[in-house]
Protein backbone atom coordinates (compact mmCIF):
# COMPACT_ATOMS: atom_id res chain seq x y z
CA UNK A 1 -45.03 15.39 7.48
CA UNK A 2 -48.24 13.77 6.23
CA UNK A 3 -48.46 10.21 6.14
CA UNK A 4 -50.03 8.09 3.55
CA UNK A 5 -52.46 5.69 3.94
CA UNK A 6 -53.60 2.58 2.49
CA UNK A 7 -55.16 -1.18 2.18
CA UNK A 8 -52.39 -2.48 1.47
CA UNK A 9 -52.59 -6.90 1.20
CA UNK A 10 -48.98 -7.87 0.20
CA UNK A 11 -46.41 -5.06 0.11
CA UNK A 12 -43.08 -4.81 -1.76
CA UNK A 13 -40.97 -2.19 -2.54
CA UNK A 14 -38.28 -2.98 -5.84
CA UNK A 15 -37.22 0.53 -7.25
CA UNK A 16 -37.46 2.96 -10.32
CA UNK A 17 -40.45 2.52 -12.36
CA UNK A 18 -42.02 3.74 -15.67
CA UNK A 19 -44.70 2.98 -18.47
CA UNK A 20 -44.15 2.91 -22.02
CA UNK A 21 -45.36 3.07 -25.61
CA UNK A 22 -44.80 3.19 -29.40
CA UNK A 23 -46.71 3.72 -32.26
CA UNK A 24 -45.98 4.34 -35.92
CA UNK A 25 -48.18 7.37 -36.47
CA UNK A 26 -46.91 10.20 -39.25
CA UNK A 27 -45.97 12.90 -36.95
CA UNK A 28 -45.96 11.00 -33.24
CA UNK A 29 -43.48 11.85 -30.81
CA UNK A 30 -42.14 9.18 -29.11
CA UNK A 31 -42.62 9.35 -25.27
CA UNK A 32 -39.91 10.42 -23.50
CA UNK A 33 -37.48 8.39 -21.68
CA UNK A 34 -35.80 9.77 -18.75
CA UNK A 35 -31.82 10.05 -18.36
CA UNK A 36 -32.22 11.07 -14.52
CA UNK A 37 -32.54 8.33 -12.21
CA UNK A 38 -36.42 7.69 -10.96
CA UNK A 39 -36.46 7.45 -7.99
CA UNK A 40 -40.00 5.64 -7.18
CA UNK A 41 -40.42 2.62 -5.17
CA UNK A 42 -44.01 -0.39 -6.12
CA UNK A 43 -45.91 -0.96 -3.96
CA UNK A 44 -47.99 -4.39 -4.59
CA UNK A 45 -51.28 -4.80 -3.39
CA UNK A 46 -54.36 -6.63 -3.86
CA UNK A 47 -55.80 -4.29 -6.49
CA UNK A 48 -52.69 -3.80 -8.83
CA UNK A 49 -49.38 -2.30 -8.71
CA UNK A 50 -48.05 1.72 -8.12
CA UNK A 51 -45.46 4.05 -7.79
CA UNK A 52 -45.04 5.66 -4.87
CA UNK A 53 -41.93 8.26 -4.49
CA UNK A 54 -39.59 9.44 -1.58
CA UNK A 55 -42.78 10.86 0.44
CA UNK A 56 -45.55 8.64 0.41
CA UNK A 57 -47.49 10.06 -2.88
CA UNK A 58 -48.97 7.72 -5.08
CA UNK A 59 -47.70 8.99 -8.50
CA UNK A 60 -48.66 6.48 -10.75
CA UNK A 61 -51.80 4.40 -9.50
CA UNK A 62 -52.41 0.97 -9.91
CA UNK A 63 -52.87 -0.83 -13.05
CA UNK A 64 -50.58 -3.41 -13.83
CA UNK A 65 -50.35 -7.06 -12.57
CA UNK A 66 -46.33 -7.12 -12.36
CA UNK A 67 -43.51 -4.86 -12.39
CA UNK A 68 -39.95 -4.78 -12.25
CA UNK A 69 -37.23 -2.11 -11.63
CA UNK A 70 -36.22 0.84 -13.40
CA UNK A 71 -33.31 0.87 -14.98
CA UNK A 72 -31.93 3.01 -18.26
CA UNK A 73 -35.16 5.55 -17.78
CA UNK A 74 -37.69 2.22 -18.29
CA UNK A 75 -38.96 -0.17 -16.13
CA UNK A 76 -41.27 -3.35 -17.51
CA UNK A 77 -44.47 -3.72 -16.64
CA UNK A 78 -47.20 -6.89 -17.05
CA UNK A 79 -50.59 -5.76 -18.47
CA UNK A 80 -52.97 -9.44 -18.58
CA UNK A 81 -50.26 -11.74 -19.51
CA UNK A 82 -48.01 -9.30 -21.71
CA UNK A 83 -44.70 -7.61 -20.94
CA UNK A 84 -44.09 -4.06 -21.98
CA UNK A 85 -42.01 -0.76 -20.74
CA UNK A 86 -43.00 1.92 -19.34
CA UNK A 87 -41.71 5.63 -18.41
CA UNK A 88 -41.73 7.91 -15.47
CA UNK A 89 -44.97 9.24 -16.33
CA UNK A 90 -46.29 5.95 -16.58
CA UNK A 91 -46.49 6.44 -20.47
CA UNK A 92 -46.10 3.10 -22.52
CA UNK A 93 -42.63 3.08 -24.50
CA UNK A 94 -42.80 0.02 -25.70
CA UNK A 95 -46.18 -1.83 -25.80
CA UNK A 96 -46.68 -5.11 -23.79
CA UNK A 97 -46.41 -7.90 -25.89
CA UNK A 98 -43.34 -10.03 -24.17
CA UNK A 99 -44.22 -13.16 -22.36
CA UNK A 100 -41.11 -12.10 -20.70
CA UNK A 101 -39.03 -9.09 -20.05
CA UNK A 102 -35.68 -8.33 -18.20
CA UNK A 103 -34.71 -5.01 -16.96
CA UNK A 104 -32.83 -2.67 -19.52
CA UNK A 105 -28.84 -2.45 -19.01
CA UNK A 106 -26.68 -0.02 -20.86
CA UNK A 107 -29.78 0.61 -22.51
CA UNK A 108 -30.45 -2.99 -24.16
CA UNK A 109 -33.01 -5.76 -22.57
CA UNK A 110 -33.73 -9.48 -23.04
CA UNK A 111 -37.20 -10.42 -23.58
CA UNK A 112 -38.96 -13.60 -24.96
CA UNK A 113 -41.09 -13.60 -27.91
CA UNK A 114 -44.37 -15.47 -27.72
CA UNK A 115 -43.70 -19.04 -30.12
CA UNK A 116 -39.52 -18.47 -29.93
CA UNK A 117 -37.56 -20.37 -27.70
CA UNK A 118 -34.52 -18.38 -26.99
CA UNK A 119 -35.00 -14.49 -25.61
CA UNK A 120 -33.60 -11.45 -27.97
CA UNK A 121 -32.06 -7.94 -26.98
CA UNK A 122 -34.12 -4.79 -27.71
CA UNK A 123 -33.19 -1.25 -27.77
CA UNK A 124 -35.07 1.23 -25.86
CA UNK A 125 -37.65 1.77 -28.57
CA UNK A 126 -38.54 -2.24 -28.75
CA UNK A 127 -36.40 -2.37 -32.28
CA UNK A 128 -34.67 -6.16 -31.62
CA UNK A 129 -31.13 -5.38 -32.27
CA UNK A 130 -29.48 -9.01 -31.19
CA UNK A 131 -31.11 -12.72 -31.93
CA UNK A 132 -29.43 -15.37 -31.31
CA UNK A 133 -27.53 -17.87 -33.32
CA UNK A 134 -28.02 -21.58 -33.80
CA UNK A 135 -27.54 -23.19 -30.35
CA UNK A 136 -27.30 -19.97 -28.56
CA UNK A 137 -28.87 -18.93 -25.34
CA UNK A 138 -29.20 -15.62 -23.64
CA UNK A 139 -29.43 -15.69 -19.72
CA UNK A 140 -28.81 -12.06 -18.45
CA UNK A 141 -28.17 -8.60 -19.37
CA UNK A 142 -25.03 -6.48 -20.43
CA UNK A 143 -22.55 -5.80 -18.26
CA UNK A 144 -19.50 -3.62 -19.08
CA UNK A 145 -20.53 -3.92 -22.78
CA UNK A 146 -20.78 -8.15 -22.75
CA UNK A 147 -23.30 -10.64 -21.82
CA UNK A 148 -23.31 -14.18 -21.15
CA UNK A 149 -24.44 -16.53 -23.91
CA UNK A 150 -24.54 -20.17 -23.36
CA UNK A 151 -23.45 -22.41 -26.31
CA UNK A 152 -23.98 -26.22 -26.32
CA UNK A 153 -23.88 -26.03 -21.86
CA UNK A 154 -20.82 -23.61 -22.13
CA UNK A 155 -21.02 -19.99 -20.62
CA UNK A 156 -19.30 -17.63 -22.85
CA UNK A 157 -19.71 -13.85 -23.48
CA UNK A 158 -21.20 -12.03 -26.76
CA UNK A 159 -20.78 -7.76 -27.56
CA UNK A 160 -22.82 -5.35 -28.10
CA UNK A 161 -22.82 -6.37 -32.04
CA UNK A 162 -23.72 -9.71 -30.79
CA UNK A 163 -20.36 -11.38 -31.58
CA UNK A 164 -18.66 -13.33 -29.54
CA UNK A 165 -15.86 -12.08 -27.67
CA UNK A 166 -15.05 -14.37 -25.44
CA UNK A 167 -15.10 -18.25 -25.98
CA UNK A 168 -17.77 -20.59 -24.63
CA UNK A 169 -15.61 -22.79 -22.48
CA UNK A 170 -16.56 -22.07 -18.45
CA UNK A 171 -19.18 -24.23 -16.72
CA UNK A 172 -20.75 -21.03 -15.01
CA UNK A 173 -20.07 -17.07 -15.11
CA UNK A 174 -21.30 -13.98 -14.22
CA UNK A 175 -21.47 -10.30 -15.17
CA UNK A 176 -18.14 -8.17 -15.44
CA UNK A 177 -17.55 -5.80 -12.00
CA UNK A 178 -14.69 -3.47 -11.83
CA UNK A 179 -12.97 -5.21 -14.90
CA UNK A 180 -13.43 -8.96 -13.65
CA UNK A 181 -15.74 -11.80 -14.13
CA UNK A 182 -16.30 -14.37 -11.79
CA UNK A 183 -16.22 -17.73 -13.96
CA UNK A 184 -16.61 -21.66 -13.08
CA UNK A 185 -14.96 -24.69 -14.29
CA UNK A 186 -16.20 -27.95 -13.27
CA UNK A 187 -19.22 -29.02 -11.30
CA UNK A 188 -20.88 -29.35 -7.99
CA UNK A 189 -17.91 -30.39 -5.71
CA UNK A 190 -15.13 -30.53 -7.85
CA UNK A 191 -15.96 -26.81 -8.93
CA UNK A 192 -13.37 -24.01 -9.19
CA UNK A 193 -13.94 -20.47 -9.67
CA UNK A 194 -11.49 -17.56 -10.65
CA UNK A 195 -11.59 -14.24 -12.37
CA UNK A 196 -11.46 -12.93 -16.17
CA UNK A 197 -10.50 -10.05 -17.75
CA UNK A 198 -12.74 -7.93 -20.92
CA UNK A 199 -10.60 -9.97 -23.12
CA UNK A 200 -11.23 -13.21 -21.53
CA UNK A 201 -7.60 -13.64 -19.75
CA UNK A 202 -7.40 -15.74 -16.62
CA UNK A 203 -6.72 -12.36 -13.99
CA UNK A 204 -7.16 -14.74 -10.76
CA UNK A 205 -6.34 -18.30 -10.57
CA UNK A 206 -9.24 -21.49 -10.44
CA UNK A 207 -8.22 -21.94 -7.12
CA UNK A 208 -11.01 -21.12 -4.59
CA UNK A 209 -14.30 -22.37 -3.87
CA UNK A 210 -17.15 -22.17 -5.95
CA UNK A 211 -19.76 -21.49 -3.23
CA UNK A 212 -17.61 -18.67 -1.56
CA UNK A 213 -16.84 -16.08 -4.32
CA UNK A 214 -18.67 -12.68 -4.79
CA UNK A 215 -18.15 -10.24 -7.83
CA UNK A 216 -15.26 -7.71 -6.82
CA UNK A 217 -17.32 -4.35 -5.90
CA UNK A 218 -14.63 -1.15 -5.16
CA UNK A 219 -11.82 -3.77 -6.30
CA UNK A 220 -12.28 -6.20 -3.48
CA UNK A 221 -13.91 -9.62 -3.41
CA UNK A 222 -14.10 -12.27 -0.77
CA UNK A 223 -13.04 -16.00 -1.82
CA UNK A 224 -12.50 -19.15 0.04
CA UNK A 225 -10.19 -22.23 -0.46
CA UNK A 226 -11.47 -25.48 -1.52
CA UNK A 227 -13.53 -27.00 2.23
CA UNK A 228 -13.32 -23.94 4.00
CA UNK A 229 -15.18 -23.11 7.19
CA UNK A 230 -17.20 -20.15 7.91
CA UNK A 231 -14.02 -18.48 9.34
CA UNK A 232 -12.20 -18.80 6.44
CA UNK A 233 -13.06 -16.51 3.83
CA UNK A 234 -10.14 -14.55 2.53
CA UNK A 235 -10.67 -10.55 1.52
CA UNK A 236 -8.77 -10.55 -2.10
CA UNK A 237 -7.68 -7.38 -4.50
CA UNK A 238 -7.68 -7.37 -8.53
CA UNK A 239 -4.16 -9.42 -8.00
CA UNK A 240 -5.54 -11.97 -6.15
CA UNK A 241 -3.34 -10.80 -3.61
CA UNK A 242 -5.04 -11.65 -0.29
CA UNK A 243 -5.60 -8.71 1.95
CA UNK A 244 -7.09 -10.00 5.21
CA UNK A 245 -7.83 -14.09 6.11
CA UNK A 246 -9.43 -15.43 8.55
CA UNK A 247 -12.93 -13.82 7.85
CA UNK A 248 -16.36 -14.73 9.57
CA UNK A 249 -18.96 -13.80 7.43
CA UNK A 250 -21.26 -15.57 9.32
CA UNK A 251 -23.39 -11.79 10.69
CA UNK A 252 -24.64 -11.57 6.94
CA UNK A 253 -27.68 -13.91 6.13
CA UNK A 254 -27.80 -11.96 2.63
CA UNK A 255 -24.23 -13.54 2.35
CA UNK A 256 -25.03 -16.58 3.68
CA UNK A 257 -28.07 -17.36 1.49
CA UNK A 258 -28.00 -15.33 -2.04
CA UNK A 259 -26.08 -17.31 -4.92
CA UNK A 260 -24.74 -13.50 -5.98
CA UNK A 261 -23.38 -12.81 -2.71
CA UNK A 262 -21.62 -9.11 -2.05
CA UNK A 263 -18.69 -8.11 -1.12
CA UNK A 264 -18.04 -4.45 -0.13
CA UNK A 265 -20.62 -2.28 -0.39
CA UNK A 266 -19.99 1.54 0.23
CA UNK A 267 -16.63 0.05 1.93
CA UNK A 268 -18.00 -1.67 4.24
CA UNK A 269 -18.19 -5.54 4.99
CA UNK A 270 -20.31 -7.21 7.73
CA UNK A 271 -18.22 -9.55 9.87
CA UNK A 272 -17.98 -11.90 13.08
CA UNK A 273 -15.13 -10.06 14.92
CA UNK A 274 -14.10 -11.07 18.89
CA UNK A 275 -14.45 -9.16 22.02
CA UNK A 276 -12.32 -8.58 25.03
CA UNK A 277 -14.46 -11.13 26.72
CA UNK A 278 -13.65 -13.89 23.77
CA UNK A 279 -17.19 -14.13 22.71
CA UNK A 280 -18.30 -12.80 19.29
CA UNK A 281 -20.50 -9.68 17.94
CA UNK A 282 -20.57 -8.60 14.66
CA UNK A 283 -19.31 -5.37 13.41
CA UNK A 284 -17.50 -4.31 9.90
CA UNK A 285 -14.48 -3.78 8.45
CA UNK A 286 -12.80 -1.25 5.70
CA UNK A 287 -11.52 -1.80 2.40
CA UNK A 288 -7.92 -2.51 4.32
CA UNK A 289 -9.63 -5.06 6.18
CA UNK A 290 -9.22 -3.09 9.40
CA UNK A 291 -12.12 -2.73 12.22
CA UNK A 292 -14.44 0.43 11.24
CA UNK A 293 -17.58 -0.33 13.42
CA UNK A 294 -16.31 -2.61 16.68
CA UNK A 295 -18.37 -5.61 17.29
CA UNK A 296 -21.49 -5.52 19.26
CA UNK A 297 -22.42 -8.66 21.40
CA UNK A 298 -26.11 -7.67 21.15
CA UNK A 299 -26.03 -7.23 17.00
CA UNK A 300 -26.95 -11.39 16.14
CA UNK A 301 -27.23 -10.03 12.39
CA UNK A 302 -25.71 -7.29 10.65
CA UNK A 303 -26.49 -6.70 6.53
CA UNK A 304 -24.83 -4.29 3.95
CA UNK A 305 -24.95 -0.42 4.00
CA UNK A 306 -27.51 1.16 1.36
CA UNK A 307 -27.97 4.64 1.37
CA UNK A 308 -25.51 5.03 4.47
CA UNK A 309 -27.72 2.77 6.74
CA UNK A 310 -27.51 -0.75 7.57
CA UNK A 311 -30.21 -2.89 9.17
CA UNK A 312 -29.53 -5.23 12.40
CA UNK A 313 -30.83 -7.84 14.38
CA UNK A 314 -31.07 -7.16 18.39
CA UNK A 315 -32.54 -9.19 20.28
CA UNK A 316 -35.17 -10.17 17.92
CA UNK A 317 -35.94 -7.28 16.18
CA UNK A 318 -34.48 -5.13 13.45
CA UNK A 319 -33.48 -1.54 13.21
CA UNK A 320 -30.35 0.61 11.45
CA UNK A 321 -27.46 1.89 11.95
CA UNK A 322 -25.41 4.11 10.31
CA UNK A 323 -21.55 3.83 9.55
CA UNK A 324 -20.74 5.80 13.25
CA UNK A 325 -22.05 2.26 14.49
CA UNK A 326 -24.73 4.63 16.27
CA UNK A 327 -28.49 3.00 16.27
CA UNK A 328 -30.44 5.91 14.09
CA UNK A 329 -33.57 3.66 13.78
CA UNK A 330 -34.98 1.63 16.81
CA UNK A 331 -35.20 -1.74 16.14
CA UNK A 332 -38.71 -3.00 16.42
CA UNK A 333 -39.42 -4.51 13.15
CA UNK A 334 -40.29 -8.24 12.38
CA UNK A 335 -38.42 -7.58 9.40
CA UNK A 336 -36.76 -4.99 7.21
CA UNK A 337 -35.23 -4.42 3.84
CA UNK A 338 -32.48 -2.30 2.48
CA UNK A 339 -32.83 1.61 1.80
CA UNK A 340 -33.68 2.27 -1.78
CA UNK A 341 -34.67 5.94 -3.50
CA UNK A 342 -34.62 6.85 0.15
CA UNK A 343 -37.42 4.23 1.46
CA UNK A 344 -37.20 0.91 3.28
CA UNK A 345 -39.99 -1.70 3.57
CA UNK A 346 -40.64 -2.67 6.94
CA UNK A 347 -42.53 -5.35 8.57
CA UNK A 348 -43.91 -3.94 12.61
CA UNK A 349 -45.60 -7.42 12.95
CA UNK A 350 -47.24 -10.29 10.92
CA UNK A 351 -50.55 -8.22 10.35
CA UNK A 352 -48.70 -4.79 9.67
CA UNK A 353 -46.46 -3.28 7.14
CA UNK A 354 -45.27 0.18 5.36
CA UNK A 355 -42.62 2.08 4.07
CA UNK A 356 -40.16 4.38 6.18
CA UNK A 357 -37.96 7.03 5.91
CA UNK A 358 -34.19 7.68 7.07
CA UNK A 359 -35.19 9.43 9.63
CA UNK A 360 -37.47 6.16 10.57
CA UNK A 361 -41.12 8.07 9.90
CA UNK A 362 -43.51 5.71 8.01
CA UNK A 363 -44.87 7.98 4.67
CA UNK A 364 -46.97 4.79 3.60
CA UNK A 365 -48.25 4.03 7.05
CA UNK A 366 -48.92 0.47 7.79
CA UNK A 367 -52.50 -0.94 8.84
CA UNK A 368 -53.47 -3.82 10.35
CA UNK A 369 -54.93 -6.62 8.48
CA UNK A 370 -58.84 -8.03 9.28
């Protein structure tokens, strides 16, 4: 396989990107705007931003100061100091001319308007289909056909018609997963958190911790009671009917650190689990909360599956594994990121970085830095 080279000064990869633009010539044809996943990964350096895809190839070079995932066919880009979208051909869609821009979700995206002080929803041709009303603010996108809106300090939720449909009256919320919201009443430590339904119905009690809960993914989330410890998160259902308790989370630094914490993720969950010996290693469990991958003392961190790999820490260095347990990718990177579109970033040292495969093979192949 050839491998692609490059400068490269600070590297990222974020996923599916496009270019955009719209014009209201007699006759013009819109760009087109994919319904197939794109499945390019940025690369940033010090000249600009591109697209590479699954093998290396730059396919859209670099011209744009910022960019941020694709999502619904678009992704935005920042021309000088101007948001717009682009497609997968790197055609402009919609022309910058946000001073701020969200990704698109079910095919509607927030951006800010240069002189207004709240954001508005756009459709995918930049028509603005949802302002907001008096007192209203916008945070994030849709989500199962309703987005937060914040009304006088209270998180509510509007539709697609930009109505509200459910009440501004929870202290903190976010997006709908598998039918349920996570939601907040109260603040700081006196803070409970519990679960809504699409029509705003209390599903799960306020009865657990507000630092410990994660959006249900494949109908599962992972709560805590009010002071828990780190071995005392509790594997729930859409019930609230506790599955397994007595978790140690403590293998996951993305759980450990990210406000939006995951649960399962293709039905797996990173845990703490004993040995024989009484000491610890971390391995996963199932969706029933029984052992899948046995603990391994040598495996000091152990993150979420994407794309049927994992990364793990082993003795100082990172490398995969994939749901056997088996190591597919040597570990002998500083640092790693998850697989996405079939490419993770990788870090070999502090002066050298690139872009692998699954089957480990760099197709951007790192340099070294003078």
């Amino acid at each position: 396989m050839s491998v692609k080279k490059g400068k490269i000064g600070t590297l990222f990869l974020i996923s599916h990107l496009v270019f955009i633009s719209g014009c209201g010539r007699s006759g013009y044809i819109p760009p087109e705007i994919s319904s197939e996943p794109v499945k390019f990964s940025i690369i940033k350096t010090n000249d600009g931003v591109s697209f590479i895809n699954e093998t290396g190839q730059v396919v859209i070079k670099q011209q744009f100061l910022d960019a941020q995932p694709f999502s619904d066919g678009l992704a935005a880009v920042r021309v000088k100091e101007r948001w717009g979208f682009i497609n997968h051909k790197g055609e402009f869609v919609i022309q910058p001319q946000y001073i701020g821009a969200q990704p698109f979700s079910e095919k509607l995206a927030l951006v800010s308007l240069e002189g207004e002080t709240t954001p508005v929803f756009i459709d995918q041709r930049g028509n603005v289909v949802i302002k907001p009303k008096q007192n209203w603010n916008f945070v994030w996108g849709f989500k199962g056909g309703l987005a937060a809106v914040v009304v006088k300090d209270k998180f509510g939720f509007i539709n697609t018609k930009g109505e509200i449909a459910i009440e501004p009256k929870f202290d903190r919320v976010r997006g709908f997963y598998d039918g349920l919201a996570f939601v907040q009443v109260g603040a700081y430590q006196e803070a409970l958190i519990g679960y809504i339904d699409y029509s705003g119905k209390l599903s799960i009690p306020f009865e657990f911790e507000y630092k410990a809960g994660t959006d249900f993914a494949m109908n599962r989330a992972i709560v805590s009671k009010v002071n828990y410890r780190d071995d005392e998160y509790m594997l729930i259902d859409k019930t609230g009917k506790v599955l397994k308790n007595q978790l140690d989370l403590t293998c996951s630094v993305d759980f450990q650190t990210k406000s939006t914490a995951k649960g399962f993720v293709e039905g797996l969950l990173p845990v703490r689990l004993k040995l024989p010996n009484q000491t610890t290693g971390c391995g996963y469990i199932d969706m029933q909360g029984k052992v899948a991958i046995p603990p391994d003392f040598n495996i000091r961190i152990a993150e979420y599956f994407s794309e049927g790999l994992a990364s793990v820490e082993i003795k100082g260095r990172w490398g995969y594994i994939n749901k056997s347990g088996s190591i597919v990718i040597e570990p002998k990177f500083q640092e790693v990121s998850p697989f996405t579109n079939g490419l993770a970033y990788v870090k070999v040292n502090a002066a050298s970085e690139g872009f692998i495969n699954h089957s480990g093979q760099f197709v951007w192949q790192p340099v070294t830095f003078k």
